[in-house]
C-alpha atoms as a PDB file:
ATOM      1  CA  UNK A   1     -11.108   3.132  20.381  1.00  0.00           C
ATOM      2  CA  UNK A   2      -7.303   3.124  21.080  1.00  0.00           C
ATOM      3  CA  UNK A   3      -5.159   0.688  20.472  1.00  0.00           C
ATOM      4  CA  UNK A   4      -1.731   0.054  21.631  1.00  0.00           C
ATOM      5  CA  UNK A   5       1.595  -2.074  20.523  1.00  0.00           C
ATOM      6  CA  UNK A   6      -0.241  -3.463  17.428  1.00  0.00           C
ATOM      7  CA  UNK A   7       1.541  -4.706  15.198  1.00  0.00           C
ATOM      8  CA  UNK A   8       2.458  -3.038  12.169  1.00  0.00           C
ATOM      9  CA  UNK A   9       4.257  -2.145   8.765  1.00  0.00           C
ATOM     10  CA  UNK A  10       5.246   1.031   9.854  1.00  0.00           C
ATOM     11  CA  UNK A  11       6.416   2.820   6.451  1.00  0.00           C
ATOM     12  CA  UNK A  12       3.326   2.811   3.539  1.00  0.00           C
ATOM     13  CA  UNK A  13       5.239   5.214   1.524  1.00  0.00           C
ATOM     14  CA  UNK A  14       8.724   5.663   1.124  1.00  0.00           C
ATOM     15  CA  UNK A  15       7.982   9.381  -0.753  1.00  0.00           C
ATOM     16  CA  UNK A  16       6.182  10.629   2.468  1.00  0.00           C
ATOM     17  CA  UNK A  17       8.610   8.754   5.367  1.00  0.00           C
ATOM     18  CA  UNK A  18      11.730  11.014   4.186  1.00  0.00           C
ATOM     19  CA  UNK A  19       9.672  14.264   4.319  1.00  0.00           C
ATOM     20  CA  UNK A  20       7.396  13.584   7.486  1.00  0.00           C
ATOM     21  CA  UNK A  21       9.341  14.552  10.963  1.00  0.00           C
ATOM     22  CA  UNK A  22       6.964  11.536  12.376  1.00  0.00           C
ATOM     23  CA  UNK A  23       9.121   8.682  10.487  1.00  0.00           C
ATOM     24  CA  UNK A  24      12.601  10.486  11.577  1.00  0.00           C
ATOM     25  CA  UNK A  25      13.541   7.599  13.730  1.00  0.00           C
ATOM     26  CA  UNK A  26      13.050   4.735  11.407  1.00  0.00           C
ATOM     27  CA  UNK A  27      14.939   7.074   8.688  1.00  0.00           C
ATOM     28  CA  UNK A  28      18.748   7.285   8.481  1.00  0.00           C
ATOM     29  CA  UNK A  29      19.958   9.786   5.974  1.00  0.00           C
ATOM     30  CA  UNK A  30      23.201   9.455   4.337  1.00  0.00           C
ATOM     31  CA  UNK A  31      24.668   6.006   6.276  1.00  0.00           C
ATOM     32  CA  UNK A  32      28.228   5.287   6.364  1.00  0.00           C
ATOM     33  CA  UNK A  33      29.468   1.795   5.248  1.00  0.00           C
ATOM     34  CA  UNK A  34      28.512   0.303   8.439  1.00  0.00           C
ATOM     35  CA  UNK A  35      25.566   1.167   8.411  1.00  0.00           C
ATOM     36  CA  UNK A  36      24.577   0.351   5.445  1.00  0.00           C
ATOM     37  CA  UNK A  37      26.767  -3.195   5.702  1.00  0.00           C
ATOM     38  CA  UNK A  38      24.232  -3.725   8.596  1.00  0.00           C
ATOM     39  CA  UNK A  39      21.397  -3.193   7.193  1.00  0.00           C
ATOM     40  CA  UNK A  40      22.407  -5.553   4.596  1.00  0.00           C
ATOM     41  CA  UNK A  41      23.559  -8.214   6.500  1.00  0.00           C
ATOM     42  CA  UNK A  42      19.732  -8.213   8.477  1.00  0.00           C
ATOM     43  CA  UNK A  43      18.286  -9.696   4.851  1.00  0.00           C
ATOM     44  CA  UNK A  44      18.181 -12.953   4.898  1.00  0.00           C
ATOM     45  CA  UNK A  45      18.640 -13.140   0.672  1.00  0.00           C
ATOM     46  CA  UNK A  46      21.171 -10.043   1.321  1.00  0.00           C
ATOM     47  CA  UNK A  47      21.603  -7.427  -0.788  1.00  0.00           C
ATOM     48  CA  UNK A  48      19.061  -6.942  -3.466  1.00  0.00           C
ATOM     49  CA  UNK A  49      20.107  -4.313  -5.889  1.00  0.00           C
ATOM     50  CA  UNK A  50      17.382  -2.796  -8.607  1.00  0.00           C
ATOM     51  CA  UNK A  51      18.811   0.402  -9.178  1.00  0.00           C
ATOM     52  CA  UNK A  52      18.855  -1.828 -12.693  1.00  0.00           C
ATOM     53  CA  UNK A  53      21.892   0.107 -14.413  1.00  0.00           C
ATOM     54  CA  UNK A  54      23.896  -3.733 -14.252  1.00  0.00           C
ATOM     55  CA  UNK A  55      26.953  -1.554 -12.442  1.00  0.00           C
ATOM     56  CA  UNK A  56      28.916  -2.715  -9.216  1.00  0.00           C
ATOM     57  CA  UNK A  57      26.822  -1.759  -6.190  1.00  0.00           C
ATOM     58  CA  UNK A  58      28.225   1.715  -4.887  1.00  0.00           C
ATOM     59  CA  UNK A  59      27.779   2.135  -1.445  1.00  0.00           C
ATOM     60  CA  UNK A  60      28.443   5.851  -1.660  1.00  0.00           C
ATOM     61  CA  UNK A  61      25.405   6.545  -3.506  1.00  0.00           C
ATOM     62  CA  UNK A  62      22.551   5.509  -0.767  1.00  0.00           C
ATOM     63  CA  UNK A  63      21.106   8.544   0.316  1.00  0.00           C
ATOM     64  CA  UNK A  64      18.844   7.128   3.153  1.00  0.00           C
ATOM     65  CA  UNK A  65      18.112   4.037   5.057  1.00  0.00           C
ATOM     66  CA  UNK A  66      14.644   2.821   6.060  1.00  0.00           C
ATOM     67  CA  UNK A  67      13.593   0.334   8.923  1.00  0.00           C
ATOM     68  CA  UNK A  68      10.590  -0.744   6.883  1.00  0.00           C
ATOM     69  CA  UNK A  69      10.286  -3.644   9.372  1.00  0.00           C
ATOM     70  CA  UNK A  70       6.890  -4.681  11.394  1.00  0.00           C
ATOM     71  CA  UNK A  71       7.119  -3.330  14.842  1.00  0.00           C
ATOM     72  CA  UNK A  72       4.666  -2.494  17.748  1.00  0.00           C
ATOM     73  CA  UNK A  73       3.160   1.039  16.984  1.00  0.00           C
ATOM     74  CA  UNK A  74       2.879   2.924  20.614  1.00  0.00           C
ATOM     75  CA  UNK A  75      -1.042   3.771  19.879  1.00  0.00           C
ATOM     76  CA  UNK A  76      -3.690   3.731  17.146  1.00  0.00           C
ATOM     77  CA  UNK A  77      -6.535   5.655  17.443  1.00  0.00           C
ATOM     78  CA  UNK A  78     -10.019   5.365  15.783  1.00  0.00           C
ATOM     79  CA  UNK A  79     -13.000   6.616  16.166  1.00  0.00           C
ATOM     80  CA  UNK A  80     -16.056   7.251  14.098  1.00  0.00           C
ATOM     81  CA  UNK A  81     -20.011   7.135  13.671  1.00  0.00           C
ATOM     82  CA  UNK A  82     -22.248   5.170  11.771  1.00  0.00           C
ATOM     83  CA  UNK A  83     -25.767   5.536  10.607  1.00  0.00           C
ATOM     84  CA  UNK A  84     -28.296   3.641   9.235  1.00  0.00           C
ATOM     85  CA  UNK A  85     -32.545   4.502   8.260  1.00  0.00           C
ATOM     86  CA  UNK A  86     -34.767   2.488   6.909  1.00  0.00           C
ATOM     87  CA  UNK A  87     -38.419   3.411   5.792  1.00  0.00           C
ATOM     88  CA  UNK A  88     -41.235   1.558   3.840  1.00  0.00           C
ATOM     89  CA  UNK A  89     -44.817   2.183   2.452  1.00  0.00           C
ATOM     90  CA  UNK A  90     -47.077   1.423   0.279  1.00  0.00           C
ATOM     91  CA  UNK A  91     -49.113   3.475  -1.934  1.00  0.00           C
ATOM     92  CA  UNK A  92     -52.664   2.376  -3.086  1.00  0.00           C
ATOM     93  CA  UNK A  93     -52.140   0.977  -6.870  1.00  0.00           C
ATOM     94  CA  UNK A  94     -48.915   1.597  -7.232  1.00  0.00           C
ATOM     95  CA  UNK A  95     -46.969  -0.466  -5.300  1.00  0.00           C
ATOM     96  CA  UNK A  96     -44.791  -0.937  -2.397  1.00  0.00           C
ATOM     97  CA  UNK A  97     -41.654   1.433  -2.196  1.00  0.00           C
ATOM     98  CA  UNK A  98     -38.697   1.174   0.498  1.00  0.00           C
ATOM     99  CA  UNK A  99     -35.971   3.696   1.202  1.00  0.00           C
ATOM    100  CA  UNK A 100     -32.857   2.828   2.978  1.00  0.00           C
ATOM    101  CA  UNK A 101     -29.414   4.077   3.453  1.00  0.00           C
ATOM    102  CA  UNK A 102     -26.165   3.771   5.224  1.00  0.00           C
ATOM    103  CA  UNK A 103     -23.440   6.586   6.062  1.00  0.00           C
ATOM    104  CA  UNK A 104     -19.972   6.081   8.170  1.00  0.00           C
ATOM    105  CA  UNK A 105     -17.769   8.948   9.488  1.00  0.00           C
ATOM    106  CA  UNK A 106     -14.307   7.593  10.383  1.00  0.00           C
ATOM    107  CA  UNK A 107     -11.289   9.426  11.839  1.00  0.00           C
ATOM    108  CA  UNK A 108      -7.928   7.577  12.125  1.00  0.00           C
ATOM    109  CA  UNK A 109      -4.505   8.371  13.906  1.00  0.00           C
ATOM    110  CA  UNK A 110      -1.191   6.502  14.945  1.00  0.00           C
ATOM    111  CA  UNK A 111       1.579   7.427  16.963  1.00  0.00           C
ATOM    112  CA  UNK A 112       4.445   5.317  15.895  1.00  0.00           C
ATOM    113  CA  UNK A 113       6.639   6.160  18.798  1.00  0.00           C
ATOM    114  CA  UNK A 114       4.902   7.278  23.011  1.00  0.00           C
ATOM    115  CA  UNK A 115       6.564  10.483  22.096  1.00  0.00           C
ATOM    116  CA  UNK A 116       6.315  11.318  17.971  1.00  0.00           C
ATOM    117  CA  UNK A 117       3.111  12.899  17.150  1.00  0.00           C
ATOM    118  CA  UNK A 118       0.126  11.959  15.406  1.00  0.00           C
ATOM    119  CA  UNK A 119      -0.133  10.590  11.848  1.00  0.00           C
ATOM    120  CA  UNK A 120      -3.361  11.029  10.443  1.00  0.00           C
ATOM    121  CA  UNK A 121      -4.478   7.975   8.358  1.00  0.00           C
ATOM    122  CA  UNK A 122      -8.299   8.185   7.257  1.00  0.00           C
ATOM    123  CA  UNK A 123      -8.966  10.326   4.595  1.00  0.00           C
ATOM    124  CA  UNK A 124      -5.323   9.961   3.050  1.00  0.00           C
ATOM    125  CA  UNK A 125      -4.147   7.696   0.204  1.00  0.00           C
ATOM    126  CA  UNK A 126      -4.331   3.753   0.703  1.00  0.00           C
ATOM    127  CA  UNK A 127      -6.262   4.352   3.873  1.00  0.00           C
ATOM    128  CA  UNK A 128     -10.053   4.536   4.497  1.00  0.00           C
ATOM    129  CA  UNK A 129     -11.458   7.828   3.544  1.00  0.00           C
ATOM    130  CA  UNK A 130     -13.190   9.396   6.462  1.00  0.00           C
ATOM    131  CA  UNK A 131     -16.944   9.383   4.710  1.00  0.00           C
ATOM    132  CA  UNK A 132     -18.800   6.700   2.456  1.00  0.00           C
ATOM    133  CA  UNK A 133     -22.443   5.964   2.117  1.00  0.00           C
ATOM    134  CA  UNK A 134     -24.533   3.939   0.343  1.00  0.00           C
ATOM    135  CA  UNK A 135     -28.656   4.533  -0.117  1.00  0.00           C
ATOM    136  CA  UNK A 136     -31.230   2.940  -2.036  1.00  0.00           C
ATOM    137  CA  UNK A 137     -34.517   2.971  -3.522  1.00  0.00           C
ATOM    138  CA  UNK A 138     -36.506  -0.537  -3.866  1.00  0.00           C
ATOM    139  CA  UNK A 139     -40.076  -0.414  -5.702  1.00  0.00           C
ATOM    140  CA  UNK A 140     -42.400  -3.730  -5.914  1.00  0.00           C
ATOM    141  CA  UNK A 141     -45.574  -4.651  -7.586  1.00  0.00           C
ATOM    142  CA  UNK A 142     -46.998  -7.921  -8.377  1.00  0.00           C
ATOM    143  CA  UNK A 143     -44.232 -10.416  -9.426  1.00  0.00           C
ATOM    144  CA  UNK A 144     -41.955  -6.894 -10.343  1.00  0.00           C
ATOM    145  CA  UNK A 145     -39.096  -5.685  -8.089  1.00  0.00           C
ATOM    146  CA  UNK A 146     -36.846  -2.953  -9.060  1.00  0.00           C
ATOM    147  CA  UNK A 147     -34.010  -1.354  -6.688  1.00  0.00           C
ATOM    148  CA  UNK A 148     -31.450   1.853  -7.569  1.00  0.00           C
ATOM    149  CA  UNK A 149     -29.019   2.090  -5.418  1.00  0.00           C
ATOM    150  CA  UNK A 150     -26.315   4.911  -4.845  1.00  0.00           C
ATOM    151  CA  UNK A 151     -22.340   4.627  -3.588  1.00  0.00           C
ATOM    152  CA  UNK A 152     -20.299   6.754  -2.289  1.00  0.00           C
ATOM    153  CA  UNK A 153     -16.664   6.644  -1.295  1.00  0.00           C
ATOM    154  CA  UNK A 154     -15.219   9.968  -0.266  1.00  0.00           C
ATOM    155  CA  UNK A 155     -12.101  11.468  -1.685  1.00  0.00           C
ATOM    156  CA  UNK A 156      -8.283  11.474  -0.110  1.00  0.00           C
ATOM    157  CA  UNK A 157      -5.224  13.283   0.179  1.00  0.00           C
ATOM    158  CA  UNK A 158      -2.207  12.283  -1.819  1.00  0.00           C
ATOM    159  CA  UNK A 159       0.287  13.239   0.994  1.00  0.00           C
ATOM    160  CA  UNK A 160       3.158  10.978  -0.064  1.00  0.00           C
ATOM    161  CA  UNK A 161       5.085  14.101  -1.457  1.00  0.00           C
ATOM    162  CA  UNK A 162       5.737  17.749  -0.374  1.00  0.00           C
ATOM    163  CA  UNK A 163       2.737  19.017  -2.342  1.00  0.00           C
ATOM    164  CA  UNK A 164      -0.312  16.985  -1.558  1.00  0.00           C
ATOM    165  CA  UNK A 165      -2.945  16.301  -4.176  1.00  0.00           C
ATOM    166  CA  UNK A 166      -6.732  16.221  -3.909  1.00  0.00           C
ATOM    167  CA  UNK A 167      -7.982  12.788  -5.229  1.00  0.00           C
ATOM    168  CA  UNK A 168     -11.791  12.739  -5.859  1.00  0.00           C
ATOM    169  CA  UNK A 169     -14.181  10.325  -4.646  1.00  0.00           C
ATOM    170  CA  UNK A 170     -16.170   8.028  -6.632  1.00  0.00           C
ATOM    171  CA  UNK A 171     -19.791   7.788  -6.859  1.00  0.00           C
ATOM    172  CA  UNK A 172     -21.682   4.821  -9.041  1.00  0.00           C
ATOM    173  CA  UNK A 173     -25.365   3.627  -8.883  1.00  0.00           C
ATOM    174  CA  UNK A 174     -26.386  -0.104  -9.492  1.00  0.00           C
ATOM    175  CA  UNK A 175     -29.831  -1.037 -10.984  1.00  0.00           C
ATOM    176  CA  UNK A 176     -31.531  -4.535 -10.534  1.00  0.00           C
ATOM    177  CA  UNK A 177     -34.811  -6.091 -11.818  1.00  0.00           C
ATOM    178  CA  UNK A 178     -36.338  -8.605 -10.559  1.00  0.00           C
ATOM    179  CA  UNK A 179     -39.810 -10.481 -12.299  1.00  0.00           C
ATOM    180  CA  UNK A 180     -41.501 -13.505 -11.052  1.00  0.00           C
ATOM    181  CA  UNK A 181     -42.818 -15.768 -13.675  1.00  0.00           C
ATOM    182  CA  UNK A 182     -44.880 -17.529 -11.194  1.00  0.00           C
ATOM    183  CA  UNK A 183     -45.839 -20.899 -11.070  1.00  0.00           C
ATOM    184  CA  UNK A 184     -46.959 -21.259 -14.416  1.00  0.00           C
ATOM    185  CA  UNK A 185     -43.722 -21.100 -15.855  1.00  0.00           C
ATOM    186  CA  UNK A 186     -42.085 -23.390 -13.220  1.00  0.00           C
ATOM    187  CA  UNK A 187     -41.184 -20.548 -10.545  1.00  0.00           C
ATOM    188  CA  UNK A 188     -39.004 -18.842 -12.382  1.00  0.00           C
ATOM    189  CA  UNK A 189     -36.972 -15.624 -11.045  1.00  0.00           C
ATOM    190  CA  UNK A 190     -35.382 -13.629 -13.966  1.00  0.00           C
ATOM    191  CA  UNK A 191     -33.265 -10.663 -12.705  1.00  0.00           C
ATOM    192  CA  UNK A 192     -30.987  -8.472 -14.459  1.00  0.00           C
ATOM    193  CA  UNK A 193     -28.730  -6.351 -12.646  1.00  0.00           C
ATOM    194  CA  UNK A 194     -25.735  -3.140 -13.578  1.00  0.00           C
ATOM    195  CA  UNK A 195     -23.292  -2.520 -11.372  1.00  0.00           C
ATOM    196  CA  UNK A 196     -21.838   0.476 -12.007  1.00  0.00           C
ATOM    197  CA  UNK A 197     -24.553   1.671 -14.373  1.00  0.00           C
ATOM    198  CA  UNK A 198     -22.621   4.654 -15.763  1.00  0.00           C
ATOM    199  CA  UNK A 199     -19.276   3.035 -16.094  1.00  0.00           C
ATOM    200  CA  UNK A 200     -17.832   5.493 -13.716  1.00  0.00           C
ATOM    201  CA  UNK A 201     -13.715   5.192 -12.952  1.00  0.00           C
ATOM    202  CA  UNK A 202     -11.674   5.925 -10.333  1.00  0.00           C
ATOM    203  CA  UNK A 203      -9.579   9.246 -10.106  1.00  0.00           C
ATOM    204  CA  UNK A 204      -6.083   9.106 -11.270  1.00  0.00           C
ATOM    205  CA  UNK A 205      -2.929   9.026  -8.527  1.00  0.00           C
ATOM    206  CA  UNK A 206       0.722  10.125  -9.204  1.00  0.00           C
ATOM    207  CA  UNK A 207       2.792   7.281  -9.896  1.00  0.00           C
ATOM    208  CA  UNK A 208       6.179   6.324  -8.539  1.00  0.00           C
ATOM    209  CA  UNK A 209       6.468   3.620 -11.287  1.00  0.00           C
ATOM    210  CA  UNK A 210       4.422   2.937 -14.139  1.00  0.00           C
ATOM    211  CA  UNK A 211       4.431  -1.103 -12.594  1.00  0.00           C
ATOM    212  CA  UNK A 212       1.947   0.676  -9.780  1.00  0.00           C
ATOM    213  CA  UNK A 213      -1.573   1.148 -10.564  1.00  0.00           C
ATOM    214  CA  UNK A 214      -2.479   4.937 -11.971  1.00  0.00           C
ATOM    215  CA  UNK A 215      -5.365   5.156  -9.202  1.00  0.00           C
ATOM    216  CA  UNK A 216      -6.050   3.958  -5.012  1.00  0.00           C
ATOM    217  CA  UNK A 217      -6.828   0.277  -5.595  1.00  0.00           C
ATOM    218  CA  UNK A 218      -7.084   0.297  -1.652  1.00  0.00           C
ATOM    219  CA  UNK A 219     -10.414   2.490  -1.547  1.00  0.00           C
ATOM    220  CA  UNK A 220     -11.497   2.272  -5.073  1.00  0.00           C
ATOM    221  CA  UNK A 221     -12.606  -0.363  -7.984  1.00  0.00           C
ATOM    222  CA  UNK A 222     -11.509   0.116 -11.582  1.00  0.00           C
ATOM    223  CA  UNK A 223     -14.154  -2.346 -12.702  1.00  0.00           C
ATOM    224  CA  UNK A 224     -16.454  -0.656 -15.124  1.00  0.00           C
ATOM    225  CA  UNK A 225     -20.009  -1.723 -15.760  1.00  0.00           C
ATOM    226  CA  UNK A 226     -20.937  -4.945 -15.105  1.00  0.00           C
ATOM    227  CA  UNK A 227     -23.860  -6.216 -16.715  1.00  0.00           C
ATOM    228  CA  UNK A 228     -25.549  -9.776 -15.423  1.00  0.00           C
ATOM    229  CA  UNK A 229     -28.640 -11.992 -16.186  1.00  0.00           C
ATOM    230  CA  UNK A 230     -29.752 -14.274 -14.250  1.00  0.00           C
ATOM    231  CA  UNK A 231     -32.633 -17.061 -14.193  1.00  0.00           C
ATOM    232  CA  UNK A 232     -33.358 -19.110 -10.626  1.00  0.00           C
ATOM    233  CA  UNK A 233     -36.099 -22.015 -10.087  1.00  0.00           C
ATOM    234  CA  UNK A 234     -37.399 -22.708  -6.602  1.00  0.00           C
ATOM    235  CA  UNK A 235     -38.507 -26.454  -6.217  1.00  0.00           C
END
């Protein structure tokens, strides 16, 4: 699919717009006073200064300025593939068993300007990674149900500086099972599920600030295991 003049924050990371040629024209390095009186004057709570050192603002010291400001992108461009299988079957005495799985390939560009050239966006930080999956295997018997069940979320590029970094994906299983009391005991489900079974965490990022999270919160949960118990009664 392509998309064009969507509407956008153009400028995820400030780290990787000064050193990519693609964010050039939104970038103006070194700004006289004008400038920078202009850019100033276009907020409406004017100038906000956290360089946090409590002196005078020094105009003289801004290196760059950055037109951070949604615009119309000239073209966004996805495509992918997705896939999904499902199989069941029973074996005699010992039960009914059920495979499954799902698995998406994305690949994501955007031009920011009809003639800049392509920024790749899936499979970089904050953005979708270009691969995830998620497959199961569900078992039932009698009043028993049991279902394991694999993720996947690929890894991404940290490309917000000169030298990129590899961040790993994340892989965690969940567990639930399911009994049936049956009518004797008033229809009673009992189910006890794990998500995140092995307590698996998220790879660590490079932080610009230690107020940012330390991994992608955009692609990945820092949640841990989570452990539930639950009881339902059908009337």
């Amino acid at each position: 699919m392509n998309y064009s003049n969507r509407v956008v924050a153009p400028i995820a990371s400030w780290s990787r717009a000064l050193i990519d040629p693609a964010f050039a024209d939104l970038i103006n390095l070194l700004p006289g006073a004008e400038a920078i009186a202009s850019a100033i004057a276009l907020s409406p709570t004017g100038l906000d200064d956290q360089t946090g050192f409590g002196t005078p603002f020094d105009p003289t010291s801004v290196y760059a300025i950055m037109d951070a400001r949604y615009r119309n992108v000239a073209q966004d461009r996805i495509k992918g593939i997705d896939l999904a299988v499902r199989y069941r079957f029973e074996l005699t005495d010992a039960g009914s068993f059920e495979l499954y799985g799902n698995a998406s390939y994305l690949d994501t560009s955007r031009k920011l300007f009809p003639a800049s050239g392509p920024i790749d966006l899936s499979g970089t930080i904050f953005n979708p990674p270009r691969f995830k999956m998620r497959s199961g295997l569900g078992w039932s018997r009698s009043a028993l149900m049991i279902n394991l069940i694999a993720n996947y979320i690929g890894g991404v590029t940290d490309n917000r500086l000169t030298e990129t970094d590899k961040v790993s994906g994340l892989t965690t299983f969940d567990l639930s099972i399911r009994h049936h009391l049956g009518s004797k005991a008033g229809g009673i489900d009992i189910q006890a599920t794990a998500l995140n079974l092995f307590d698996k965490m998220p790879d660590r990022i490079r932080q610009a600030s230690v107020i940012y999270a330390p991994y992608d919160s955009t692609n990945y949960s820092a949640i841990g295991r989570y452990l539930s118990l639950s009881l339902t009664k059908s009337f």
